[in-house]
PDB file of N, CA and C in Angstrom:
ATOM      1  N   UNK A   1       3.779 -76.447 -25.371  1.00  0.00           N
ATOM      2  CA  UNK A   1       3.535 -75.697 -24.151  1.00  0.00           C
ATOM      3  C   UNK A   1       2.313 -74.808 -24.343  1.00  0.00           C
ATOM      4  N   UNK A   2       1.705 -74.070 -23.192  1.00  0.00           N
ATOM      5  CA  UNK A   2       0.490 -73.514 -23.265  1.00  0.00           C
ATOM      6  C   UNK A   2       1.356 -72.474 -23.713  1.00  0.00           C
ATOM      7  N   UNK A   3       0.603 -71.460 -24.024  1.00  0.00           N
ATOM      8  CA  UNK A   3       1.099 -69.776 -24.557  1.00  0.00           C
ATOM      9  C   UNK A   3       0.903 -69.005 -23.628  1.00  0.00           C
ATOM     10  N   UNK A   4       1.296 -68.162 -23.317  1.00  0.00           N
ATOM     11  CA  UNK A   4       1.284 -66.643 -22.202  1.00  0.00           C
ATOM     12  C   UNK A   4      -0.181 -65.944 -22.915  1.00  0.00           C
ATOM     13  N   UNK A   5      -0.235 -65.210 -21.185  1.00  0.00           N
ATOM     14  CA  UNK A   5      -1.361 -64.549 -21.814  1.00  0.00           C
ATOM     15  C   UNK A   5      -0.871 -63.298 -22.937  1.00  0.00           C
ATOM     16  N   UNK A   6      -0.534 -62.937 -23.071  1.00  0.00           N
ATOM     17  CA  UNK A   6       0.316 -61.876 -23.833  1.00  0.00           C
ATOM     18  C   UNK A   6       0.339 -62.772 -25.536  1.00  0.00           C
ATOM     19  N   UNK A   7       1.230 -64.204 -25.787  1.00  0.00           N
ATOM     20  CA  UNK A   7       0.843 -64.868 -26.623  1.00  0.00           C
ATOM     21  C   UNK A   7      -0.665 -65.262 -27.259  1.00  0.00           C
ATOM     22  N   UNK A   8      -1.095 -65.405 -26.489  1.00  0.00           N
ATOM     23  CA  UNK A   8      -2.738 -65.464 -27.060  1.00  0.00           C
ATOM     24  C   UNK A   8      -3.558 -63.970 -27.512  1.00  0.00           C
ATOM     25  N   UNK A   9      -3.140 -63.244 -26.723  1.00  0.00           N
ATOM     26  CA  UNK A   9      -3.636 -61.627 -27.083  1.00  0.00           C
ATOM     27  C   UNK A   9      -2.622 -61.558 -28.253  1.00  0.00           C
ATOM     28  N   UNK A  10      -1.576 -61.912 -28.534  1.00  0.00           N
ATOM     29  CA  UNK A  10      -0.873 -61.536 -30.191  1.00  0.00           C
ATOM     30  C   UNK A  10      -1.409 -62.037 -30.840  1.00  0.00           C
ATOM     31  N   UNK A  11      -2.029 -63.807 -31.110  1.00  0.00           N
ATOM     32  CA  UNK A  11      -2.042 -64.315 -31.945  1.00  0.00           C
ATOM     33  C   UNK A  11      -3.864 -64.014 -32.257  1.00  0.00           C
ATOM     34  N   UNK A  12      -4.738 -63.601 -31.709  1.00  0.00           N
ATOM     35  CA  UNK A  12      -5.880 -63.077 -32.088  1.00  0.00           C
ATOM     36  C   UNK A  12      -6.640 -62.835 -33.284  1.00  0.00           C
ATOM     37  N   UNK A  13      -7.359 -63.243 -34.487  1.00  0.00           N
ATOM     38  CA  UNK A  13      -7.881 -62.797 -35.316  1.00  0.00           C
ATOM     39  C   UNK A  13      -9.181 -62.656 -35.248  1.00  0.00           C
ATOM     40  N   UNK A  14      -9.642 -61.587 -36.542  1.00  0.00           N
ATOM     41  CA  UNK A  14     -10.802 -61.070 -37.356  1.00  0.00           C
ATOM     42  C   UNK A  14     -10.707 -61.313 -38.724  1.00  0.00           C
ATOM     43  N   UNK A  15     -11.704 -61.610 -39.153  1.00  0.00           N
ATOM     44  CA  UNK A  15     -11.869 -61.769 -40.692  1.00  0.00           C
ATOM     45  C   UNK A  15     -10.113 -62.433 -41.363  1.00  0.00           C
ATOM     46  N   UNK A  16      -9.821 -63.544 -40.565  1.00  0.00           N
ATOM     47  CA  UNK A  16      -8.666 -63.999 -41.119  1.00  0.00           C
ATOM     48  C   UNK A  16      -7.798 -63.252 -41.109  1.00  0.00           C
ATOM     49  N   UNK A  17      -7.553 -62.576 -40.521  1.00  0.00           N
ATOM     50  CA  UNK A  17      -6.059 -61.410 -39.831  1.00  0.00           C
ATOM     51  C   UNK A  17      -5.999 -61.132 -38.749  1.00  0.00           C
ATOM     52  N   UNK A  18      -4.379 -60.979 -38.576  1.00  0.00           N
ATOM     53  CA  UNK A  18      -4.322 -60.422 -36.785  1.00  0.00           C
ATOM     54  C   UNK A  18      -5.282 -59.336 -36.320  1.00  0.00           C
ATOM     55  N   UNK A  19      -6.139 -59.479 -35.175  1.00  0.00           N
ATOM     56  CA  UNK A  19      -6.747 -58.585 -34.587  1.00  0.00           C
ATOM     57  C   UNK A  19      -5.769 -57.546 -33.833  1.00  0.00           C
ATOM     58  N   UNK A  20      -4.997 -56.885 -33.606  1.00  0.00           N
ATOM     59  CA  UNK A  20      -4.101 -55.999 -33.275  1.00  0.00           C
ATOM     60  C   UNK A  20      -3.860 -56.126 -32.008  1.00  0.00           C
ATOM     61  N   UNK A  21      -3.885 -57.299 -30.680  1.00  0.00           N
ATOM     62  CA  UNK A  21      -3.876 -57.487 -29.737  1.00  0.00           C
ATOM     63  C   UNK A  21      -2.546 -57.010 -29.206  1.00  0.00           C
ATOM     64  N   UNK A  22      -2.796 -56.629 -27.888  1.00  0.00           N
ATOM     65  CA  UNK A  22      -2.062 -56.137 -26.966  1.00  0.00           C
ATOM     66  C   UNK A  22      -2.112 -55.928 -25.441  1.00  0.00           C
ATOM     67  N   UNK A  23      -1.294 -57.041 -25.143  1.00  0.00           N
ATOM     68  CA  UNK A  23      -1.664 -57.487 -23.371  1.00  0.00           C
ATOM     69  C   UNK A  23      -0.559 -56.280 -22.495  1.00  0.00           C
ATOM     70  N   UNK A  24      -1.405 -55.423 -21.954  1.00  0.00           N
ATOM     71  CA  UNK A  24      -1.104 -54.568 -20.886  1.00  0.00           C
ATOM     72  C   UNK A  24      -0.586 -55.195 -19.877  1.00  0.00           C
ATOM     73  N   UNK A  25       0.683 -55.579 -19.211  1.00  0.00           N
ATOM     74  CA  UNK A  25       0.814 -56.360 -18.443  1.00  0.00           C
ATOM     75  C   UNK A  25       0.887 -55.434 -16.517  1.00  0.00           C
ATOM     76  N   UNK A  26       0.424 -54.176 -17.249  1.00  0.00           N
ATOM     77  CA  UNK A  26       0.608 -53.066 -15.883  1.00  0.00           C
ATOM     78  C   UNK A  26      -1.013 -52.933 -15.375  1.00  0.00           C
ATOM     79  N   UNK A  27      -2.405 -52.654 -16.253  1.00  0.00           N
ATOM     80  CA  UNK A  27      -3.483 -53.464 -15.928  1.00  0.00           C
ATOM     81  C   UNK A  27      -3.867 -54.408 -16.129  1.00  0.00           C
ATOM     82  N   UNK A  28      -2.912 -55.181 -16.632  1.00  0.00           N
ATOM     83  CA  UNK A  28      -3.599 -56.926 -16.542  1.00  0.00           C
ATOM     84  C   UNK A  28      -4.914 -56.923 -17.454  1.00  0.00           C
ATOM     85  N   UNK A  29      -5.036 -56.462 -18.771  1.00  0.00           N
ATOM     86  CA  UNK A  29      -5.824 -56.202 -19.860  1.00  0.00           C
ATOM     87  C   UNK A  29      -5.499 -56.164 -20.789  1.00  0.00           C
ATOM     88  N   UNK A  30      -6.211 -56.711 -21.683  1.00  0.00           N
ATOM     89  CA  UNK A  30      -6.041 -56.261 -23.493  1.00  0.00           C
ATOM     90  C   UNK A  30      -6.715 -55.698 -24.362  1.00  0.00           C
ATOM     91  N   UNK A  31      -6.373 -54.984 -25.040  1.00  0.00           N
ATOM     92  CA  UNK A  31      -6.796 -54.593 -26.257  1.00  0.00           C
ATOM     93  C   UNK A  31      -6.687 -54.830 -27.724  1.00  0.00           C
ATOM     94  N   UNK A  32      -7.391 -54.467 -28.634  1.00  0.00           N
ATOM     95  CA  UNK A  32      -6.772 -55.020 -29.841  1.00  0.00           C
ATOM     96  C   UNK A  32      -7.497 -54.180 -30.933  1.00  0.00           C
ATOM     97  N   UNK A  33      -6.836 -53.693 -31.879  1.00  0.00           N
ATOM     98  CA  UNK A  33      -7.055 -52.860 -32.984  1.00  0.00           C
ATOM     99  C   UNK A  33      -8.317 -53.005 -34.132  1.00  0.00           C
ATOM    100  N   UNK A  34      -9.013 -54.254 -33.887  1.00  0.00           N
ATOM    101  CA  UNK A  34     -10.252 -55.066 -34.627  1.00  0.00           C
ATOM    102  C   UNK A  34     -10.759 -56.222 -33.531  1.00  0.00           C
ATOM    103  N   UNK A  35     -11.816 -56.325 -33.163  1.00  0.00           N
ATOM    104  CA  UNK A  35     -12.277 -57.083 -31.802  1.00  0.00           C
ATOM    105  C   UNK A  35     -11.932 -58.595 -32.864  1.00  0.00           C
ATOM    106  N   UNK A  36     -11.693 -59.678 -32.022  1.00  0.00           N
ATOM    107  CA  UNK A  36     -11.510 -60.759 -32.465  1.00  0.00           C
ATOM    108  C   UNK A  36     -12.612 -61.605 -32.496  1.00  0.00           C
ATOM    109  N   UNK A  37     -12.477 -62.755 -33.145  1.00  0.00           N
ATOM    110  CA  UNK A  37     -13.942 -63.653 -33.057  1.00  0.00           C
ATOM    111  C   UNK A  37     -13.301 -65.631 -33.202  1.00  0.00           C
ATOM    112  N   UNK A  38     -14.595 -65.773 -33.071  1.00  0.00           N
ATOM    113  CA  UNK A  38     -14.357 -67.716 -32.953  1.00  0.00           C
ATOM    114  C   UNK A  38     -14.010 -67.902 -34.792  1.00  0.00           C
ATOM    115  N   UNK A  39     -12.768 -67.959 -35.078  1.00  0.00           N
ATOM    116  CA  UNK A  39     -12.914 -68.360 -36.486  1.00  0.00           C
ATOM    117  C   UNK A  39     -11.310 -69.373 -36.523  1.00  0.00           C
ATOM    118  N   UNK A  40     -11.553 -70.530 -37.886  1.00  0.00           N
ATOM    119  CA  UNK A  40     -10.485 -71.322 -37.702  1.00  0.00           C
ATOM    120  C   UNK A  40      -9.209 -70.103 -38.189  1.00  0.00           C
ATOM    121  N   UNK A  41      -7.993 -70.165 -38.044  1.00  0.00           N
ATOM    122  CA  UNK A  41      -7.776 -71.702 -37.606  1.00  0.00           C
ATOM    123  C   UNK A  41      -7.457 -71.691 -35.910  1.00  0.00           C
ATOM    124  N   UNK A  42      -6.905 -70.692 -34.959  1.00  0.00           N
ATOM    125  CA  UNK A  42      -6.981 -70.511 -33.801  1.00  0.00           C
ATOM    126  C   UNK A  42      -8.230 -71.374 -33.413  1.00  0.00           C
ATOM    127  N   UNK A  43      -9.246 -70.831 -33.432  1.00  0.00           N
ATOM    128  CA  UNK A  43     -10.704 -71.865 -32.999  1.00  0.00           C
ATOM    129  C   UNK A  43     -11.507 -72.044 -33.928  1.00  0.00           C
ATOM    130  N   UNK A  44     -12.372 -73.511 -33.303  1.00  0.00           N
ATOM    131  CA  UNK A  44     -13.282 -73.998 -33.780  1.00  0.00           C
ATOM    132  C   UNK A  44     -14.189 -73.729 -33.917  1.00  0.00           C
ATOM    133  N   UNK A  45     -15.026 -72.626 -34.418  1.00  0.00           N
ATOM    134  CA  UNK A  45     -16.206 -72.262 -34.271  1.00  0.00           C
ATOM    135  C   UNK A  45     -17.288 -73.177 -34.068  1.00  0.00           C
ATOM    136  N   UNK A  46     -17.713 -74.245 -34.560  1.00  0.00           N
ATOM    137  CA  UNK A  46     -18.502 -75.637 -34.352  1.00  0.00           C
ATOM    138  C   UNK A  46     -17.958 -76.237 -32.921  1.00  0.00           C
ATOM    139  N   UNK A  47     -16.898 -75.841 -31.749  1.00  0.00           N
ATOM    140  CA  UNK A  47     -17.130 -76.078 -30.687  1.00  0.00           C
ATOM    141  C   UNK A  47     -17.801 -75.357 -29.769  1.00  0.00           C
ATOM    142  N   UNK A  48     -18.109 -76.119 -28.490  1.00  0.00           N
ATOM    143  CA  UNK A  48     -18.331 -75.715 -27.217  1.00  0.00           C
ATOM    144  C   UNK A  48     -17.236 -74.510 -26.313  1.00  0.00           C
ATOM    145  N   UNK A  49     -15.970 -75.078 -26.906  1.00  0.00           N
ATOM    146  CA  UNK A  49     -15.006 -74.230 -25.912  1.00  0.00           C
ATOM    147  C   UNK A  49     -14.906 -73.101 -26.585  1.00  0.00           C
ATOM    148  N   UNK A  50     -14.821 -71.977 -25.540  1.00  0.00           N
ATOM    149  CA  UNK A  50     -14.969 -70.353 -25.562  1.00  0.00           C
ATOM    150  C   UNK A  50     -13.790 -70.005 -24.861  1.00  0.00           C
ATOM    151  N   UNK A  51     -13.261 -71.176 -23.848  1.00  0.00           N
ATOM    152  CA  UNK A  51     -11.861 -70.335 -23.166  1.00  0.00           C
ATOM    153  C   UNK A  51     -10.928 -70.674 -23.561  1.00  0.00           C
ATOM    154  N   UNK A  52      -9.770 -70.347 -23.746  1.00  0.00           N
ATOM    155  CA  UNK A  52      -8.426 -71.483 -23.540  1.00  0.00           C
ATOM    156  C   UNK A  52      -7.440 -71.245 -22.319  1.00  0.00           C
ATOM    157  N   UNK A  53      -6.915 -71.952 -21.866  1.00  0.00           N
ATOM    158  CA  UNK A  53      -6.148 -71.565 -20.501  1.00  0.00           C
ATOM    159  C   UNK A  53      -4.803 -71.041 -21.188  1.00  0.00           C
ATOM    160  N   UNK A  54      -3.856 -70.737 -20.578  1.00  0.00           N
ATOM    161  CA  UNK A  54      -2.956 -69.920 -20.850  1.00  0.00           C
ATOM    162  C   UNK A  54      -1.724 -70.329 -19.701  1.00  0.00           C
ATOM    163  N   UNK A  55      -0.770 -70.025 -19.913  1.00  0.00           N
ATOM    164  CA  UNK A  55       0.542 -70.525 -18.536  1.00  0.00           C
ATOM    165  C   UNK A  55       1.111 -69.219 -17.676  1.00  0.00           C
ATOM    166  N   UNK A  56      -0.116 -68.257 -18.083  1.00  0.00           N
ATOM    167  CA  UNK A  56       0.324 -67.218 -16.612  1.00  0.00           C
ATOM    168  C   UNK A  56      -0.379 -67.127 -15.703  1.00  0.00           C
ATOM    169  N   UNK A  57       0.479 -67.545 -14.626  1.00  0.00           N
ATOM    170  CA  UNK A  57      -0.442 -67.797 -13.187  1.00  0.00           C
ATOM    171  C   UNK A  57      -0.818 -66.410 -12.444  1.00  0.00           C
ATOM    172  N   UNK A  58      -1.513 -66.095 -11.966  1.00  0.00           N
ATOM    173  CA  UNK A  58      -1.073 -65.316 -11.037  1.00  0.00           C
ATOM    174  C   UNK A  58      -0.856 -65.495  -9.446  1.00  0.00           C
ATOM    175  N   UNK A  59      -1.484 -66.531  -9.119  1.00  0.00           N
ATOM    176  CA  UNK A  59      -0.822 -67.681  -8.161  1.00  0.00           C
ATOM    177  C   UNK A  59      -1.031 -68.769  -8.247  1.00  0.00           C
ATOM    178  N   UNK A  60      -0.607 -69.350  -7.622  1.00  0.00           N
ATOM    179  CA  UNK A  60      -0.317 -70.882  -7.976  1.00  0.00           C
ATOM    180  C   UNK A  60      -1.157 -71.856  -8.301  1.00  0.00           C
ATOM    181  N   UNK A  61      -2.256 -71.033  -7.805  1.00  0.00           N
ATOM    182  CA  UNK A  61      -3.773 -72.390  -8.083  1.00  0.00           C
ATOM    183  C   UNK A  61      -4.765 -71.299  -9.446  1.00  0.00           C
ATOM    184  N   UNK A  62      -4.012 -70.374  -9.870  1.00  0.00           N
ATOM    185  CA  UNK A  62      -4.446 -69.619 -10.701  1.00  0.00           C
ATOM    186  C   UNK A  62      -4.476 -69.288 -11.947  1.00  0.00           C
ATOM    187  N   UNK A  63      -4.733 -69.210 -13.109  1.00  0.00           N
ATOM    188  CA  UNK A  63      -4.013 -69.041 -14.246  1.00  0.00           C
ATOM    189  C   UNK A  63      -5.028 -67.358 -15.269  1.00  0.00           C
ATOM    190  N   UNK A  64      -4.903 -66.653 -15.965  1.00  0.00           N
ATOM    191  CA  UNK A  64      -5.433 -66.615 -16.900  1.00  0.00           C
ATOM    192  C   UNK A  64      -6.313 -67.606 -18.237  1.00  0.00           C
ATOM    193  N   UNK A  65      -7.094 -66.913 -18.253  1.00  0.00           N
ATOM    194  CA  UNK A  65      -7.738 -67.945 -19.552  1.00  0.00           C
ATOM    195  C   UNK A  65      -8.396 -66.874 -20.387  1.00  0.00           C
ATOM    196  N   UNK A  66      -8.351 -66.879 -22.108  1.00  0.00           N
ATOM    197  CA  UNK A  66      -8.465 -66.191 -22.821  1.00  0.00           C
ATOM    198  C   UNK A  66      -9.550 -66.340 -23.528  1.00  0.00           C
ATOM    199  N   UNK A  67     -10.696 -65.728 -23.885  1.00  0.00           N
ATOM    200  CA  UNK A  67     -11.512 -65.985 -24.479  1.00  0.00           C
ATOM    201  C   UNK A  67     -11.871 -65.522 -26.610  1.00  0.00           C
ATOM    202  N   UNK A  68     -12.660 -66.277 -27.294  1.00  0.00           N
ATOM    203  CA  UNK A  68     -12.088 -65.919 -28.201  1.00  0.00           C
ATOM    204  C   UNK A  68     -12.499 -64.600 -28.762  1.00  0.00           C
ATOM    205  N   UNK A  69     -13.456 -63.752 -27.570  1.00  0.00           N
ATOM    206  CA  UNK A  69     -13.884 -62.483 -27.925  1.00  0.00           C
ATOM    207  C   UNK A  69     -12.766 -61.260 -28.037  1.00  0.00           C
ATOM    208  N   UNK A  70     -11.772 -62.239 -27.069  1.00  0.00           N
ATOM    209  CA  UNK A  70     -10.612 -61.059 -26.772  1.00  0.00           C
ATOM    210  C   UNK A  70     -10.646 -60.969 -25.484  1.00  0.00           C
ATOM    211  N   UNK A  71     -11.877 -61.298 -24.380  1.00  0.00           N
ATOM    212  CA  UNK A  71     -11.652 -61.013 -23.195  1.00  0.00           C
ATOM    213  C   UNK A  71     -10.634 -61.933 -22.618  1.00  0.00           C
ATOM    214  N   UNK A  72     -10.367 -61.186 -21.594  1.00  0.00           N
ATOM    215  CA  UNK A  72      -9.585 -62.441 -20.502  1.00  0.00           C
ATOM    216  C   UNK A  72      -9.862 -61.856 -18.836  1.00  0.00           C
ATOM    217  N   UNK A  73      -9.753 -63.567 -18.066  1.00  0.00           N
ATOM    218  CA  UNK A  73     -10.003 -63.565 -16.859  1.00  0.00           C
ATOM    219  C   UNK A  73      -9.413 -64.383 -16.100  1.00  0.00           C
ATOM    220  N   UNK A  74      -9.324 -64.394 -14.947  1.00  0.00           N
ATOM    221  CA  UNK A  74      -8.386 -65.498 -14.085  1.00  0.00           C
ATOM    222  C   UNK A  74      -9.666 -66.873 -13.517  1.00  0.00           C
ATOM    223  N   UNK A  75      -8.543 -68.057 -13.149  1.00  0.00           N
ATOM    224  CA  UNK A  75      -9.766 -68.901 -13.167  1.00  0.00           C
ATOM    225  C   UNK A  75      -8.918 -70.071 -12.115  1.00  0.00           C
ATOM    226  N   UNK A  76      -9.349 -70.858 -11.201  1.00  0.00           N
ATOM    227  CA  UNK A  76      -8.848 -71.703 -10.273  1.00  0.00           C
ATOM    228  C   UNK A  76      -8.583 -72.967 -11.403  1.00  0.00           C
ATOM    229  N   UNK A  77      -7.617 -73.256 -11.240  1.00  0.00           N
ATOM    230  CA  UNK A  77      -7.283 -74.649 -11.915  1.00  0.00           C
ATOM    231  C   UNK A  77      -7.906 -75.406 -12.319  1.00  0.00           C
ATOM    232  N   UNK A  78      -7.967 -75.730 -10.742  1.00  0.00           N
ATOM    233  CA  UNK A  78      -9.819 -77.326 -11.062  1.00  0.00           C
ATOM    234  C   UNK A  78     -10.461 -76.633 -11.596  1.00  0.00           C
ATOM    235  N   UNK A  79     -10.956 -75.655 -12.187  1.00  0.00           N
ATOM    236  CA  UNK A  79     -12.049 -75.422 -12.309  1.00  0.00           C
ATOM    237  C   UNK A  79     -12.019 -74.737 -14.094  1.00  0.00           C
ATOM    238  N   UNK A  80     -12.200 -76.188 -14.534  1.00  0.00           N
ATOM    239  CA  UNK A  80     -11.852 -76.515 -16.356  1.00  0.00           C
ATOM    240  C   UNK A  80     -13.541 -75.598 -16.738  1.00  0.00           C
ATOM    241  N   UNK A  81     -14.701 -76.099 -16.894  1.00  0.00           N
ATOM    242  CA  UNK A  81     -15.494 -75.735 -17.305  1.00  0.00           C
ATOM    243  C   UNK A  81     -15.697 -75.736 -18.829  1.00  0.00           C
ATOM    244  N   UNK A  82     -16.052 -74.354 -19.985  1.00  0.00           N
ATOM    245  CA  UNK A  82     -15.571 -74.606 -20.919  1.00  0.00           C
ATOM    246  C   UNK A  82     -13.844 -74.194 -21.407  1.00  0.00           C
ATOM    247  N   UNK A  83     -13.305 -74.755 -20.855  1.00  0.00           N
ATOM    248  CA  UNK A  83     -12.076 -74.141 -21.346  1.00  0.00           C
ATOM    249  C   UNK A  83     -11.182 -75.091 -21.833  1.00  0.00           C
ATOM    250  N   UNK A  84     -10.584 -74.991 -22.695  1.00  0.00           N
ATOM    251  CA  UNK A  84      -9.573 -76.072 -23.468  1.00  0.00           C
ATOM    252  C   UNK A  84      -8.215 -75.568 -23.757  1.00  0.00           C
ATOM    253  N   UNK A  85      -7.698 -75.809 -24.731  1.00  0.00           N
ATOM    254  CA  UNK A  85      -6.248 -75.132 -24.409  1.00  0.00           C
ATOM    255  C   UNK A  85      -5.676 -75.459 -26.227  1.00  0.00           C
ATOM    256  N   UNK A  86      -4.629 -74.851 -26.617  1.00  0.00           N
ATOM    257  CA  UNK A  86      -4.215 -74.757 -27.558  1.00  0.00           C
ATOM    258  C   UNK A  86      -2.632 -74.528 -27.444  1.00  0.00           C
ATOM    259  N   UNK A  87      -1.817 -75.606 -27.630  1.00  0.00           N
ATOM    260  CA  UNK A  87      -0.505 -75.246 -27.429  1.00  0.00           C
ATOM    261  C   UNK A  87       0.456 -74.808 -28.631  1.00  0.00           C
ATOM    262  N   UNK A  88       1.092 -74.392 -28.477  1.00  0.00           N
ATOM    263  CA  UNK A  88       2.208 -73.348 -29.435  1.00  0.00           C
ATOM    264  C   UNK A  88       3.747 -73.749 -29.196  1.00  0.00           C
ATOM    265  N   UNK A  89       4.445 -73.498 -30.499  1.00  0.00           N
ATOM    266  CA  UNK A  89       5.664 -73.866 -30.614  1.00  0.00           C
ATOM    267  C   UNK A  89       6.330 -72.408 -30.937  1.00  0.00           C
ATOM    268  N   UNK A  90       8.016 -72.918 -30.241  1.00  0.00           N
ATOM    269  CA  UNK A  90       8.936 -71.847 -31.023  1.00  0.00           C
ATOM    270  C   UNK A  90       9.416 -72.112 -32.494  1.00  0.00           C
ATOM    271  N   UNK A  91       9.047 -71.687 -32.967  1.00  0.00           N
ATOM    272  CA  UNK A  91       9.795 -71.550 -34.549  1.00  0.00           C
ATOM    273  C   UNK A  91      11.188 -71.193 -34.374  1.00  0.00           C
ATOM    274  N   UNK A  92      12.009 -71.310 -35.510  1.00  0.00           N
ATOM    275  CA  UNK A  92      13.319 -70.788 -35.475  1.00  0.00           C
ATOM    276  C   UNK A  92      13.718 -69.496 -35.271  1.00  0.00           C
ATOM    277  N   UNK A  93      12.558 -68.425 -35.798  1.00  0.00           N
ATOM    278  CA  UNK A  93      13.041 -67.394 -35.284  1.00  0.00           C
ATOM    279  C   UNK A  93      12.718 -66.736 -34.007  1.00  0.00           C
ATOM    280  N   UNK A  94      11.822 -67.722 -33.253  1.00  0.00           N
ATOM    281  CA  UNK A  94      11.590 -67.640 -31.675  1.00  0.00           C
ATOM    282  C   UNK A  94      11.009 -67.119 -31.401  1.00  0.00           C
ATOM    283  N   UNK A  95       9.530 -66.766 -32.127  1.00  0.00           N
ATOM    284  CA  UNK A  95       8.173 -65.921 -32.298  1.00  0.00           C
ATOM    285  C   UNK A  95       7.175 -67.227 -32.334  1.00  0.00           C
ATOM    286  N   UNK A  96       6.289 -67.225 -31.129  1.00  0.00           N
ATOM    287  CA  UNK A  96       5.747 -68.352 -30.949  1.00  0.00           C
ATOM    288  C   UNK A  96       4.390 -68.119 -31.989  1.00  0.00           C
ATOM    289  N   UNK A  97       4.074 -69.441 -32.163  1.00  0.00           N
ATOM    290  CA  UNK A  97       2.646 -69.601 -33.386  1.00  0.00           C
ATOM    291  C   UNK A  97       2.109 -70.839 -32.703  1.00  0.00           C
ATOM    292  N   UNK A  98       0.801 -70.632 -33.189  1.00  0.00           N
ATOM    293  CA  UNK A  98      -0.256 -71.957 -32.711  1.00  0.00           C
ATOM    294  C   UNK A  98      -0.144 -72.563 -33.420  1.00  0.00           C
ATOM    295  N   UNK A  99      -0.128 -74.111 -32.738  1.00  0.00           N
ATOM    296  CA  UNK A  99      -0.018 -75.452 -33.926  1.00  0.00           C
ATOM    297  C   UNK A  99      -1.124 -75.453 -34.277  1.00  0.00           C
ATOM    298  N   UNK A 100      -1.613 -75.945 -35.521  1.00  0.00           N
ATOM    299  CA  UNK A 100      -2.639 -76.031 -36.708  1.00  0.00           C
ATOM    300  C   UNK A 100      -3.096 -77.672 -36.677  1.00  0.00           C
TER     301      UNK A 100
END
């Protein structure tokens, strides 16, 4: 499944550690304790894609999409551009992680 925007703002790194992300879900913003960057294993740095979409809509033809600076923005469906996606599993203890 895609990850929440909230999931992608957790799973965030810098220099190979969590970037301290934290999705405000009252302004619809995040922050994070070390700005994040394009590094494996979350992303590919040697790609094109900068966004990934995410499974929170805010209406129906709408979604969030996360970028790997840390920003995020809303974006019309059709309208892929660079954005790709990265899906995530529940583990057993039900703390979602990106597949590798």
């Amino acid at each position: 499944r895609l990850p929440s925007i909230d999931e992608a703002v957790r799973c965030a790194s810098t220099h190979y550690k969590n970037a301290g992300g934290i999705w405000d879900d009252v302004k619809h913003r995040s922050s994070f304790k070390h700005r994040p960057d394009k590094e494996l294993p979350l992303w590919d740095p040697y790609s094109t894609v900068i966004y990934y979409w995410t499974s929170t809509e805010i209406v129906p033809d709408q979604a969030y999409i996360f970028c790997f600076n840390g920003r995020t923005a809303t974006r019309r469906k059709t309208h892929a551009g660079q954005c790709g996606f990265r899906a995530v599993q529940v583990s057993q203890e039900r703390s979602p992680r990106a597949i590798v």
